[in-house]
Structure formats: C-alpha cells, structure tokens
PDB file of N, CA and C in Angstrom:
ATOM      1  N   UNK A   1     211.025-117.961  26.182  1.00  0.00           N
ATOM      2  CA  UNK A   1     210.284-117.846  24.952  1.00  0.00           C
ATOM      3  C   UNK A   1     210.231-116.396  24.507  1.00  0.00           C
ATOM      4  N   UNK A   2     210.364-115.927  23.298  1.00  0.00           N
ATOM      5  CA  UNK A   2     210.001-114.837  22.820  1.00  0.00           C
ATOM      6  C   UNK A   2     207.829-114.643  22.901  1.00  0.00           C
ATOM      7  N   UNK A   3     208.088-113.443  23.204  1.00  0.00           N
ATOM      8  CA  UNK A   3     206.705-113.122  23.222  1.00  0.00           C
ATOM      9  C   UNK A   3     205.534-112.062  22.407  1.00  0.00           C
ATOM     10  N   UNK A   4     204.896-112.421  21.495  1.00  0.00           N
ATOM     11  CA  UNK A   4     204.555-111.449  20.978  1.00  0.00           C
ATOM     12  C   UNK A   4     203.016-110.755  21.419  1.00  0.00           C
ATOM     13  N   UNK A   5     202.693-110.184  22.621  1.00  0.00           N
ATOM     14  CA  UNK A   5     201.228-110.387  22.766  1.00  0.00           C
ATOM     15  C   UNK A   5     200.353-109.550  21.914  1.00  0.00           C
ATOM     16  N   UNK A   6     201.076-109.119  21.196  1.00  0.00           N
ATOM     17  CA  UNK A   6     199.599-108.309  19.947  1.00  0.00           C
ATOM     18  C   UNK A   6     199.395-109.900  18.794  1.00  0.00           C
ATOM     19  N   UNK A   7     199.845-110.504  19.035  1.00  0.00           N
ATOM     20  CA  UNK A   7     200.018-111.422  17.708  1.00  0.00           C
ATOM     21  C   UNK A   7     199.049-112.288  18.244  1.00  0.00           C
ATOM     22  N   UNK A   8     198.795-112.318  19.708  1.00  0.00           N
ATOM     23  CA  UNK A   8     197.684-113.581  20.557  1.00  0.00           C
ATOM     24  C   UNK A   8     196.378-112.566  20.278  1.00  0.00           C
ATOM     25  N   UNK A   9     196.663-111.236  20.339  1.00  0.00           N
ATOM     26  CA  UNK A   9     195.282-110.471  21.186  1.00  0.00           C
ATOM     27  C   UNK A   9     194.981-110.487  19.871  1.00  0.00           C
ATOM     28  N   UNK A  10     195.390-110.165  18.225  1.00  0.00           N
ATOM     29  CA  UNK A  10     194.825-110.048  16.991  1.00  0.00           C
ATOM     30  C   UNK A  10     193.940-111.886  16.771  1.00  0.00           C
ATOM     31  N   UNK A  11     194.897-113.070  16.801  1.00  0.00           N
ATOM     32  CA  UNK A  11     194.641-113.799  16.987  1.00  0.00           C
ATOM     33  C   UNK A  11     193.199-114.714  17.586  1.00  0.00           C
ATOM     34  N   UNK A  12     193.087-114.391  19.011  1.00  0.00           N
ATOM     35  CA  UNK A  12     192.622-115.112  19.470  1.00  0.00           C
ATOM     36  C   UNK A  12     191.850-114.415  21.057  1.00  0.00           C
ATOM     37  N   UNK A  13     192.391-112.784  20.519  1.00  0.00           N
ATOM     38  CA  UNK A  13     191.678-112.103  21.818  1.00  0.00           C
ATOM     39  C   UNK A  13     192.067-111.996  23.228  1.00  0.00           C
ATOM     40  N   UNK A  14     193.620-112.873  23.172  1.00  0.00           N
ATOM     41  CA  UNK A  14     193.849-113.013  24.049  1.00  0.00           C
ATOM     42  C   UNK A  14     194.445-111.723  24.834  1.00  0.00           C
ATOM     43  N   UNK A  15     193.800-111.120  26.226  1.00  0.00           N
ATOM     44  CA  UNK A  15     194.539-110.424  27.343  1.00  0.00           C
ATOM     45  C   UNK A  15     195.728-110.392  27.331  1.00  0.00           C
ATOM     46  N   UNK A  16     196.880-109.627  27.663  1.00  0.00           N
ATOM     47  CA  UNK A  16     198.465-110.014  28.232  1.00  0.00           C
ATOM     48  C   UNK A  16     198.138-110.397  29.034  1.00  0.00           C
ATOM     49  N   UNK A  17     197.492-109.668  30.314  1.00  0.00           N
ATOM     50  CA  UNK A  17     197.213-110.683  32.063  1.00  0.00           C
ATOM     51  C   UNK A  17     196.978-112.002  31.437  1.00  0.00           C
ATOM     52  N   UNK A  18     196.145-112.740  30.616  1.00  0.00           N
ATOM     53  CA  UNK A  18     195.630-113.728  30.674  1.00  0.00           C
ATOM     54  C   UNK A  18     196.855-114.886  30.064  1.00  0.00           C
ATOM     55  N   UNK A  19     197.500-113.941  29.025  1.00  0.00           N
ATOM     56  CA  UNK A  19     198.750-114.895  28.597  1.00  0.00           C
ATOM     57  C   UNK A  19     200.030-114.806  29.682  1.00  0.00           C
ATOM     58  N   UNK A  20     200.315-114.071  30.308  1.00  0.00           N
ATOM     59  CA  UNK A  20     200.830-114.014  31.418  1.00  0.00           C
ATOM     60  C   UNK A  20     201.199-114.855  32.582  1.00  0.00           C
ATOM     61  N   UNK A  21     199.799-114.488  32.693  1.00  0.00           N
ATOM     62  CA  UNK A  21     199.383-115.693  34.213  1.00  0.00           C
ATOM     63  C   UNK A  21     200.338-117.252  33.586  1.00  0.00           C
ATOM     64  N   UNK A  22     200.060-117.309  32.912  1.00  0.00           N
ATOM     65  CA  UNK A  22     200.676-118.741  31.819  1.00  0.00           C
ATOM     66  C   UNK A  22     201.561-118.837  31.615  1.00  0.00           C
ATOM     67  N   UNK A  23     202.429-118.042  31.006  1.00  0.00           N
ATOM     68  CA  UNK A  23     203.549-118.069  30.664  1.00  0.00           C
ATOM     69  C   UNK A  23     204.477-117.417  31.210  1.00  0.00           C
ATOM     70  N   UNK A  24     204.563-116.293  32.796  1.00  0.00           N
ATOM     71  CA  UNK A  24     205.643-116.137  33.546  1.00  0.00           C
ATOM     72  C   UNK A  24     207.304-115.936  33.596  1.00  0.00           C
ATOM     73  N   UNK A  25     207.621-116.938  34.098  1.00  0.00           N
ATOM     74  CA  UNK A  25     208.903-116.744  33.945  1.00  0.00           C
ATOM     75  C   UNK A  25     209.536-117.278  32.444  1.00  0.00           C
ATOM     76  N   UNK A  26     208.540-118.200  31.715  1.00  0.00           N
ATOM     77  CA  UNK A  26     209.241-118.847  30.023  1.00  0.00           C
ATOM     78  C   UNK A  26     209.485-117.485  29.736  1.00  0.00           C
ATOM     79  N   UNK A  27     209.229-116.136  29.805  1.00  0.00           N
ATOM     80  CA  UNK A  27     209.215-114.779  29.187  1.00  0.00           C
ATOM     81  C   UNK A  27     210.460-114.524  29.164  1.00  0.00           C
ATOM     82  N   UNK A  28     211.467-114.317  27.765  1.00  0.00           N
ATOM     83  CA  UNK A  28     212.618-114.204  27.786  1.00  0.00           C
ATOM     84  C   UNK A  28     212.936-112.617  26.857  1.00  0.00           C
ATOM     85  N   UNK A  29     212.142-112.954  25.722  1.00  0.00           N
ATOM     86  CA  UNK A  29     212.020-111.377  24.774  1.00  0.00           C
ATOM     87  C   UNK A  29     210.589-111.181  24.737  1.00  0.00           C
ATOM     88  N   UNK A  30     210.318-109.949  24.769  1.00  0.00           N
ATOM     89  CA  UNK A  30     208.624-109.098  24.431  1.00  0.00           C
ATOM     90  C   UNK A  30     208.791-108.397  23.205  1.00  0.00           C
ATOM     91  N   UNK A  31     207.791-108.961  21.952  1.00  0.00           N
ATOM     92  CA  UNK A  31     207.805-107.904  21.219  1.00  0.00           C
ATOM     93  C   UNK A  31     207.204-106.672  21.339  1.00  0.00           C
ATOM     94  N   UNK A  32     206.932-105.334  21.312  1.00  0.00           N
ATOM     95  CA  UNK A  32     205.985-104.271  21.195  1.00  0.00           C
ATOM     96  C   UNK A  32     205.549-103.843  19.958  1.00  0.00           C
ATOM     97  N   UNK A  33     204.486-103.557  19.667  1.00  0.00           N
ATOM     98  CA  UNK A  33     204.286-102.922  19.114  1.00  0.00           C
ATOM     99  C   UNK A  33     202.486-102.782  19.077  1.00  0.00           C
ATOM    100  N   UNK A  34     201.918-101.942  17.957  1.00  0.00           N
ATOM    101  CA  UNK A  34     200.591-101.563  18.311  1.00  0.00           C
ATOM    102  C   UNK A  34     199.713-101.633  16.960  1.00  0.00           C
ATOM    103  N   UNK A  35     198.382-101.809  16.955  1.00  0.00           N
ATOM    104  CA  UNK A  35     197.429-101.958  16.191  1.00  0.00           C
ATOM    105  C   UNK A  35     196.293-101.539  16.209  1.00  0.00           C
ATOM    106  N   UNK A  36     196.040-101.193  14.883  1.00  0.00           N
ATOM    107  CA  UNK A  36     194.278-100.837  14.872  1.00  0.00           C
ATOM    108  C   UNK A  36     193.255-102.019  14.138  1.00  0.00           C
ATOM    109  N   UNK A  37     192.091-101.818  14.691  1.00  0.00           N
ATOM    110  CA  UNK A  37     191.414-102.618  14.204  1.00  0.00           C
ATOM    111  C   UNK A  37     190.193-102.153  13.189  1.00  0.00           C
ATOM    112  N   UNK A  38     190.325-102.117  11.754  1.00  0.00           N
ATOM    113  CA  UNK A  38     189.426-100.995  10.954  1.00  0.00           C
ATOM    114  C   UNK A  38     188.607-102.249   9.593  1.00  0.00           C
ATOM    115  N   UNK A  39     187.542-101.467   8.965  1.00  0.00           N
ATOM    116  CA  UNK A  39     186.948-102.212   8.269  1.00  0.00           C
ATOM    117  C   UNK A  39     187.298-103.147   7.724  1.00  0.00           C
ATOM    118  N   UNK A  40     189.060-103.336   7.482  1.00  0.00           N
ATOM    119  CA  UNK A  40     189.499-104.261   6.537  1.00  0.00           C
ATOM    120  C   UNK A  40     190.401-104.969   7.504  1.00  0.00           C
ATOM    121  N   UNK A  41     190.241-104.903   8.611  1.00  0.00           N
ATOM    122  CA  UNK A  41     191.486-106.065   9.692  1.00  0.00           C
ATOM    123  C   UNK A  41     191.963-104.961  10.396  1.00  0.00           C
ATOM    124  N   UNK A  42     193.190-105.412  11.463  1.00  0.00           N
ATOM    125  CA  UNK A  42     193.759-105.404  12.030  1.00  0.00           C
ATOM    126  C   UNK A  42     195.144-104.350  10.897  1.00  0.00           C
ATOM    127  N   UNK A  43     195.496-103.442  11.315  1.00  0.00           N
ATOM    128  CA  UNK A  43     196.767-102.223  11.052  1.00  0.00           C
ATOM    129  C   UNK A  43     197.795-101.978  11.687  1.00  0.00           C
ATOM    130  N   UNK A  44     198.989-102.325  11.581  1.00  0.00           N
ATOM    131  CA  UNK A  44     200.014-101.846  12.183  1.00  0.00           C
ATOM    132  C   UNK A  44     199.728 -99.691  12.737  1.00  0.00           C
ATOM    133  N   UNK A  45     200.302 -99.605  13.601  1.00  0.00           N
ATOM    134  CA  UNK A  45     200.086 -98.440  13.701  1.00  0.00           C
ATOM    135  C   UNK A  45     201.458 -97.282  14.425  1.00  0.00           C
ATOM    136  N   UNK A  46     201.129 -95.965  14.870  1.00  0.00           N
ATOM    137  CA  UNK A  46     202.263 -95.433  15.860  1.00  0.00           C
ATOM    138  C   UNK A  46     202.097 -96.182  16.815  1.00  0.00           C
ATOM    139  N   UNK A  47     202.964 -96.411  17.951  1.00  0.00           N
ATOM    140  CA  UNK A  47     202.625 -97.000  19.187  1.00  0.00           C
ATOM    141  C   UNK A  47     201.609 -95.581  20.110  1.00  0.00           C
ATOM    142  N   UNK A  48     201.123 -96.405  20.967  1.00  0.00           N
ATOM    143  CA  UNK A  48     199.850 -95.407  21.269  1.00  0.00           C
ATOM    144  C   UNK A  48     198.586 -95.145  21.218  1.00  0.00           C
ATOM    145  N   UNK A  49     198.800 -95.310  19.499  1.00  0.00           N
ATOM    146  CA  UNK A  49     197.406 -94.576  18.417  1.00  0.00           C
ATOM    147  C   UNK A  49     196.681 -96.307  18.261  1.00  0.00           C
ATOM    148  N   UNK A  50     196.755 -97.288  18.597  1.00  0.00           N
ATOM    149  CA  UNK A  50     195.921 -98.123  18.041  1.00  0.00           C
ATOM    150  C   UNK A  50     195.305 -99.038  19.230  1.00  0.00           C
ATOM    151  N   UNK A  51     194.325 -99.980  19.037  1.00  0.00           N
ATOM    152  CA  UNK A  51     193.708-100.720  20.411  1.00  0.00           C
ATOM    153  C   UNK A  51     194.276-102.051  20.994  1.00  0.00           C
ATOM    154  N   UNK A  52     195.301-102.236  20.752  1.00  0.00           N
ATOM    155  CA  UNK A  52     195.982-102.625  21.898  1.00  0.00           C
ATOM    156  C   UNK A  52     196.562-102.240  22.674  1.00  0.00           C
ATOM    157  N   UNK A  53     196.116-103.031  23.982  1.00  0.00           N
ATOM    158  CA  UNK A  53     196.254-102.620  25.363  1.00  0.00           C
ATOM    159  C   UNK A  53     197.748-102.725  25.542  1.00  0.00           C
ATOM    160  N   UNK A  54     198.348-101.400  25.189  1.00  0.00           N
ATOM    161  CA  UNK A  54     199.983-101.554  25.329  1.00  0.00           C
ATOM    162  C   UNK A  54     199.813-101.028  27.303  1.00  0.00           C
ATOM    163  N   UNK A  55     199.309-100.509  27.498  1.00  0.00           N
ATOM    164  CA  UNK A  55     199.434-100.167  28.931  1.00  0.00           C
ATOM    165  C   UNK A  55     198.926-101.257  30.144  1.00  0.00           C
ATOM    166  N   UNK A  56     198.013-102.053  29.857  1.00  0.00           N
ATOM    167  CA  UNK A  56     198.035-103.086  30.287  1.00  0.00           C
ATOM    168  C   UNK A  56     199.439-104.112  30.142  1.00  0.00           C
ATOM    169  N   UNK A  57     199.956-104.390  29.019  1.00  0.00           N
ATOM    170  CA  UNK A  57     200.976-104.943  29.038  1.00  0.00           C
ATOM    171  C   UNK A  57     201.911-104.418  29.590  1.00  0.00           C
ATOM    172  N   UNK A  58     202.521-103.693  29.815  1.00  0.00           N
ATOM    173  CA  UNK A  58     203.092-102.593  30.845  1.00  0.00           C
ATOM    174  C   UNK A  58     203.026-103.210  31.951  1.00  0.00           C
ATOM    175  N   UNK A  59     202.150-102.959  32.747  1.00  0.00           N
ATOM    176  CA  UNK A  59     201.639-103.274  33.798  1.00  0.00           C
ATOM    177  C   UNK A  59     201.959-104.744  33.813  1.00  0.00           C
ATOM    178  N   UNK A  60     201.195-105.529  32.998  1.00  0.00           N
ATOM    179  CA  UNK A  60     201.720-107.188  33.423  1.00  0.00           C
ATOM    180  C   UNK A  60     203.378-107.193  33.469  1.00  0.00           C
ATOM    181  N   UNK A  61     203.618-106.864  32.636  1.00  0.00           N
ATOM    182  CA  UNK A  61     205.397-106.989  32.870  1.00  0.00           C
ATOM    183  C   UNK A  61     206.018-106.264  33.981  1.00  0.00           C
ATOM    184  N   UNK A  62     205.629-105.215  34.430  1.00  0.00           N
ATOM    185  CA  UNK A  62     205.914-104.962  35.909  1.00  0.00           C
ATOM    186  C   UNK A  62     205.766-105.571  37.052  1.00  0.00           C
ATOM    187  N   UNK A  63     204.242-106.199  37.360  1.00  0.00           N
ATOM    188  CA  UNK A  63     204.356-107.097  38.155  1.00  0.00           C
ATOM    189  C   UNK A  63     204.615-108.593  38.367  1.00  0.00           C
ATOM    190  N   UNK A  64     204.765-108.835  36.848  1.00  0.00           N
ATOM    191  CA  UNK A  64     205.834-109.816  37.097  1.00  0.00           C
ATOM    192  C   UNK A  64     207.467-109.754  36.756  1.00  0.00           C
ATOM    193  N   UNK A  65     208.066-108.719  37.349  1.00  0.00           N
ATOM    194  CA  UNK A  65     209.047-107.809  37.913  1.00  0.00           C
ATOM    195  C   UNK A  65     210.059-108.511  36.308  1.00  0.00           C
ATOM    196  N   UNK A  66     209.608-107.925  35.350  1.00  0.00           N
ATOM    197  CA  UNK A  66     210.454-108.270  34.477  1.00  0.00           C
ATOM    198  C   UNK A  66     211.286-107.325  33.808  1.00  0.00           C
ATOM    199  N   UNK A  67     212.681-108.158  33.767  1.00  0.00           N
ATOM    200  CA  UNK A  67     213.713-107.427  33.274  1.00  0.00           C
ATOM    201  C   UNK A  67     214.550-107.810  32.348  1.00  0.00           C
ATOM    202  N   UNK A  68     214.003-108.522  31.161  1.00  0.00           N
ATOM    203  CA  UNK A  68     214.541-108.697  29.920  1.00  0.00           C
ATOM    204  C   UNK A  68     214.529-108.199  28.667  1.00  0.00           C
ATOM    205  N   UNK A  69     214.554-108.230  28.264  1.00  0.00           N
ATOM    206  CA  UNK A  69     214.543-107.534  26.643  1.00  0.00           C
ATOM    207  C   UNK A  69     212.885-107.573  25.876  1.00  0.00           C
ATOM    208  N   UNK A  70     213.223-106.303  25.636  1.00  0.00           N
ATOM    209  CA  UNK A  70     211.959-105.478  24.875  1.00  0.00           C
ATOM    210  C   UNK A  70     212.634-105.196  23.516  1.00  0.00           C
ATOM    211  N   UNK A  71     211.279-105.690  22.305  1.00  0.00           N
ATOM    212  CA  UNK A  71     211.731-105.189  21.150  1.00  0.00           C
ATOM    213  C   UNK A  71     210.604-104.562  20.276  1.00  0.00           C
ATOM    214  N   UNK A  72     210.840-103.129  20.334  1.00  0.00           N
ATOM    215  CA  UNK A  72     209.828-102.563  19.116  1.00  0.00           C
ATOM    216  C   UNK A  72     209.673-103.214  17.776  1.00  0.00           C
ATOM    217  N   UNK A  73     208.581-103.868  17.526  1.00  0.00           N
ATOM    218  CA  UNK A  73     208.742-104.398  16.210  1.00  0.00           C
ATOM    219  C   UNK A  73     208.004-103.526  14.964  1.00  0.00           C
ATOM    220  N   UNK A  74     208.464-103.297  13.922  1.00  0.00           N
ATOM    221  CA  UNK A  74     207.950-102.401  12.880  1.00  0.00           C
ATOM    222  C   UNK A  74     208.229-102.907  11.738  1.00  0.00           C
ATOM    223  N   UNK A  75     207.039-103.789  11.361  1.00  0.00           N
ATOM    224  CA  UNK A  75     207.406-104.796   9.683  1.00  0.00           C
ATOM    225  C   UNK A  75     207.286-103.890   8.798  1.00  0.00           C
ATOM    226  N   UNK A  76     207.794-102.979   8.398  1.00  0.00           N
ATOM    227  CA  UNK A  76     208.416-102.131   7.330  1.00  0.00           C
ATOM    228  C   UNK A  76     207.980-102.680   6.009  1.00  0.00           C
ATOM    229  N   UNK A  77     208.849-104.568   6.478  1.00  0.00           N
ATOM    230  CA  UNK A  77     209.474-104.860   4.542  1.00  0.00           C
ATOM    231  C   UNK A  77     208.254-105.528   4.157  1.00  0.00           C
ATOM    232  N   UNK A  78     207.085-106.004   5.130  1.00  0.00           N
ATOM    233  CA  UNK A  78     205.813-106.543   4.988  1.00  0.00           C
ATOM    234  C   UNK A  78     205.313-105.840   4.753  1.00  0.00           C
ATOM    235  N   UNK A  79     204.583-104.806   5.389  1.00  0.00           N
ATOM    236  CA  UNK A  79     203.302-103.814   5.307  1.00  0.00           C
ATOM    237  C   UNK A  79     204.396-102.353   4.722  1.00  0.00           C
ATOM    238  N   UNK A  80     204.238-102.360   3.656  1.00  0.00           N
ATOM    239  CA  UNK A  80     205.031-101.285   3.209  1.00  0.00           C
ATOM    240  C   UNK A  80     204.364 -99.863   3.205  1.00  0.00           C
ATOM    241  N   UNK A  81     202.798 -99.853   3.242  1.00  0.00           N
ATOM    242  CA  UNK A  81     202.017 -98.636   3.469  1.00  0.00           C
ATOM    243  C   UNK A  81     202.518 -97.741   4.660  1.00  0.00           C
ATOM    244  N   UNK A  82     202.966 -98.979   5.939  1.00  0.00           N
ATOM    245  CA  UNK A  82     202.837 -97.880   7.331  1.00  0.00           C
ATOM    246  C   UNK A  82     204.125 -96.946   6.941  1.00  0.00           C
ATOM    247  N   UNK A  83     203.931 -96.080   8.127  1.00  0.00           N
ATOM    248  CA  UNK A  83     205.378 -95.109   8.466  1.00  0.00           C
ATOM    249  C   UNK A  83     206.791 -95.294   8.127  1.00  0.00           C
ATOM    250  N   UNK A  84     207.491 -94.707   7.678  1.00  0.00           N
ATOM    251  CA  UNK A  84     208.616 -95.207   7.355  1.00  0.00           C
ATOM    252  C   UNK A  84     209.906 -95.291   9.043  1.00  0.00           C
ATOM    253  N   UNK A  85     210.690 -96.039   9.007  1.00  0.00           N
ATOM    254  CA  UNK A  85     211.155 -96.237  10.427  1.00  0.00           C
ATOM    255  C   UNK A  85     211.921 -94.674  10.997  1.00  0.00           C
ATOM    256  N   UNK A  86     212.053 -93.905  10.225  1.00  0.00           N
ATOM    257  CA  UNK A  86     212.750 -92.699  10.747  1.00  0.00           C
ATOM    258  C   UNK A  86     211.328 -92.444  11.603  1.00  0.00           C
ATOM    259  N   UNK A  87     210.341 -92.479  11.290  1.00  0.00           N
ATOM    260  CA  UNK A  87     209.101 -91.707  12.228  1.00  0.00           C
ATOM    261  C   UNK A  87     208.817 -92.357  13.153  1.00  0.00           C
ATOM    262  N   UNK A  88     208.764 -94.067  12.765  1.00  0.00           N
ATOM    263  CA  UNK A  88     207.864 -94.861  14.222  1.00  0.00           C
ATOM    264  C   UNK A  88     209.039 -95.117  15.095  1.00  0.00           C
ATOM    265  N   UNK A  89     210.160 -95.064  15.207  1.00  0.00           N
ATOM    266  CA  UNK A  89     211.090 -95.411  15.776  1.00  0.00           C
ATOM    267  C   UNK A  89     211.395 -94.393  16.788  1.00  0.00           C
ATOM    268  N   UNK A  90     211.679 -93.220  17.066  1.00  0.00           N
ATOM    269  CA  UNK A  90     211.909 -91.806  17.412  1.00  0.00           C
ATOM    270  C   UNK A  90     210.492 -91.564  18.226  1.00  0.00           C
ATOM    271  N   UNK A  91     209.090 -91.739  17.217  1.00  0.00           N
ATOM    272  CA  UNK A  91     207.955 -91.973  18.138  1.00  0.00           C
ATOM    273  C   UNK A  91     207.415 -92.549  18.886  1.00  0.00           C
ATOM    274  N   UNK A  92     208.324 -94.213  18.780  1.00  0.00           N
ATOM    275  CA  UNK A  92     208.410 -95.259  19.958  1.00  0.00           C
ATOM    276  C   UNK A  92     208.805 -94.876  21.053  1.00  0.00           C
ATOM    277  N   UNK A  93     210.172 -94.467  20.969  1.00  0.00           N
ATOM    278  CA  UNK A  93     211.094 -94.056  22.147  1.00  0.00           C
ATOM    279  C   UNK A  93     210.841 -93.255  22.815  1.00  0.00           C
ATOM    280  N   UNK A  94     209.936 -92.043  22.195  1.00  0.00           N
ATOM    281  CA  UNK A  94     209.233 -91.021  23.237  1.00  0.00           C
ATOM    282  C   UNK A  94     208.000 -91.619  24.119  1.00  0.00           C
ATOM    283  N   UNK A  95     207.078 -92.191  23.072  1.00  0.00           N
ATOM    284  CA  UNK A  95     205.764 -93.223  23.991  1.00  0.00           C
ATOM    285  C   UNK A  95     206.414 -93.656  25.114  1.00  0.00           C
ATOM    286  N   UNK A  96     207.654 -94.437  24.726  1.00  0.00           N
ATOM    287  CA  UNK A  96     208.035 -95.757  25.880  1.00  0.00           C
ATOM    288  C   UNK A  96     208.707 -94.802  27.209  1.00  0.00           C
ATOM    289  N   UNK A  97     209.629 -93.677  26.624  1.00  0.00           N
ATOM    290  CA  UNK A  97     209.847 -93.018  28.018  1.00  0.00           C
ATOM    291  C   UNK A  97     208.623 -92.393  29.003  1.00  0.00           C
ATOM    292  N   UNK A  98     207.759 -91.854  28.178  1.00  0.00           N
ATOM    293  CA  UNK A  98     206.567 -91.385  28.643  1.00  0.00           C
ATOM    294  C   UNK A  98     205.936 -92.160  29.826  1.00  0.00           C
ATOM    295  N   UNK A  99     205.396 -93.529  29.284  1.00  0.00           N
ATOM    296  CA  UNK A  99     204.790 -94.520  29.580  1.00  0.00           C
ATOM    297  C   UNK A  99     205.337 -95.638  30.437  1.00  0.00           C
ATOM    298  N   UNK A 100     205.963 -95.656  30.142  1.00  0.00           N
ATOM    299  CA  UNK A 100     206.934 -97.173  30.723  1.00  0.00           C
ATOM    300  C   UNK A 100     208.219 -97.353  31.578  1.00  0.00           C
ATOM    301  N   UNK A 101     208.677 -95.894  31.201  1.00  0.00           N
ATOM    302  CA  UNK A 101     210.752 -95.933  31.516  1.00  0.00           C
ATOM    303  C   UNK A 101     210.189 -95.513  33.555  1.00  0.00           C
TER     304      UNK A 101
END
C-alpha cells in the first residue's frame, strides 16, 4: 500500500506507531512531507518547520526495518501559496540527510 501518514495524523490524529503497528509489511511507498496546524487548518510547510511528528515516523520505519520507497510530496499545483519547488526540494534533501540518511 502506499502510505501517507500526515494525511491519517491531519485526519484522524492518528500516530505513525499507531498506524504502523497495523499496517507493517502492506507498507510499499511512504509519502513525506510536513504540516502546520494554524488558526485556519492544517498548512503544508518546509519539512521540519511544522507539527508533524516526521521524527517519530523515522523511527517507526526503522524499526520496522524498512526499505522501500520514500516520496517527498509537495502539492505545488494545489496549494499554490507554499514555496516554490526549487526551495522545498533542496530543503528536503538536506532535512532528510540530516535526520534520517
């Protein structure tokens, strides 16, 4: 299954551990990416800068020793306010080596 866990945690609050535990090995693609949560909803954001638990998810995908495909997602052609992709893209790749590699 493709996985998006900011799309459960905006949703429905859901943990990665908690969607995890559940869904295991179905885990075929992870989307990434990050959000804020401000007077008017939920914001796409830099990865990093917003309150999802990207480091927790991290972590769940490590120990359940996963090694499939990760995809930064950045709806550009939806939310046309955020960053344009020359910035979040370049600023992904540094977060993710930082953090994750």
């Amino acid at each position: 299954m493709v996985w998006d866990p900011a799309n459960s945690f905006v949703a429905i609050q859901e943990h990665p551990a908690d969607a995890a535990a559940q869904l295991r090995m179905a885990i075929r693609h992870v989307h990434i990416k990050d959000l804020r949560l401000d007077r008017d909803g939920w914001k796409y954001v830099l990865t990093g800068e917003g309150d999802f638990p990207l480091l927790a998810l991290n972590a769940v995908l490590q120990d359940l020793q996963y090694d499939r495909f990760l995809s930064f997602e950045w709806e550009k052609k939806w939310h046309p306010e955020i960053a344009d992709a020359d910035i979040a893209l370049p600023h992904f790749a540094r977060w993710f080596r930082k953090n994750c590699a």
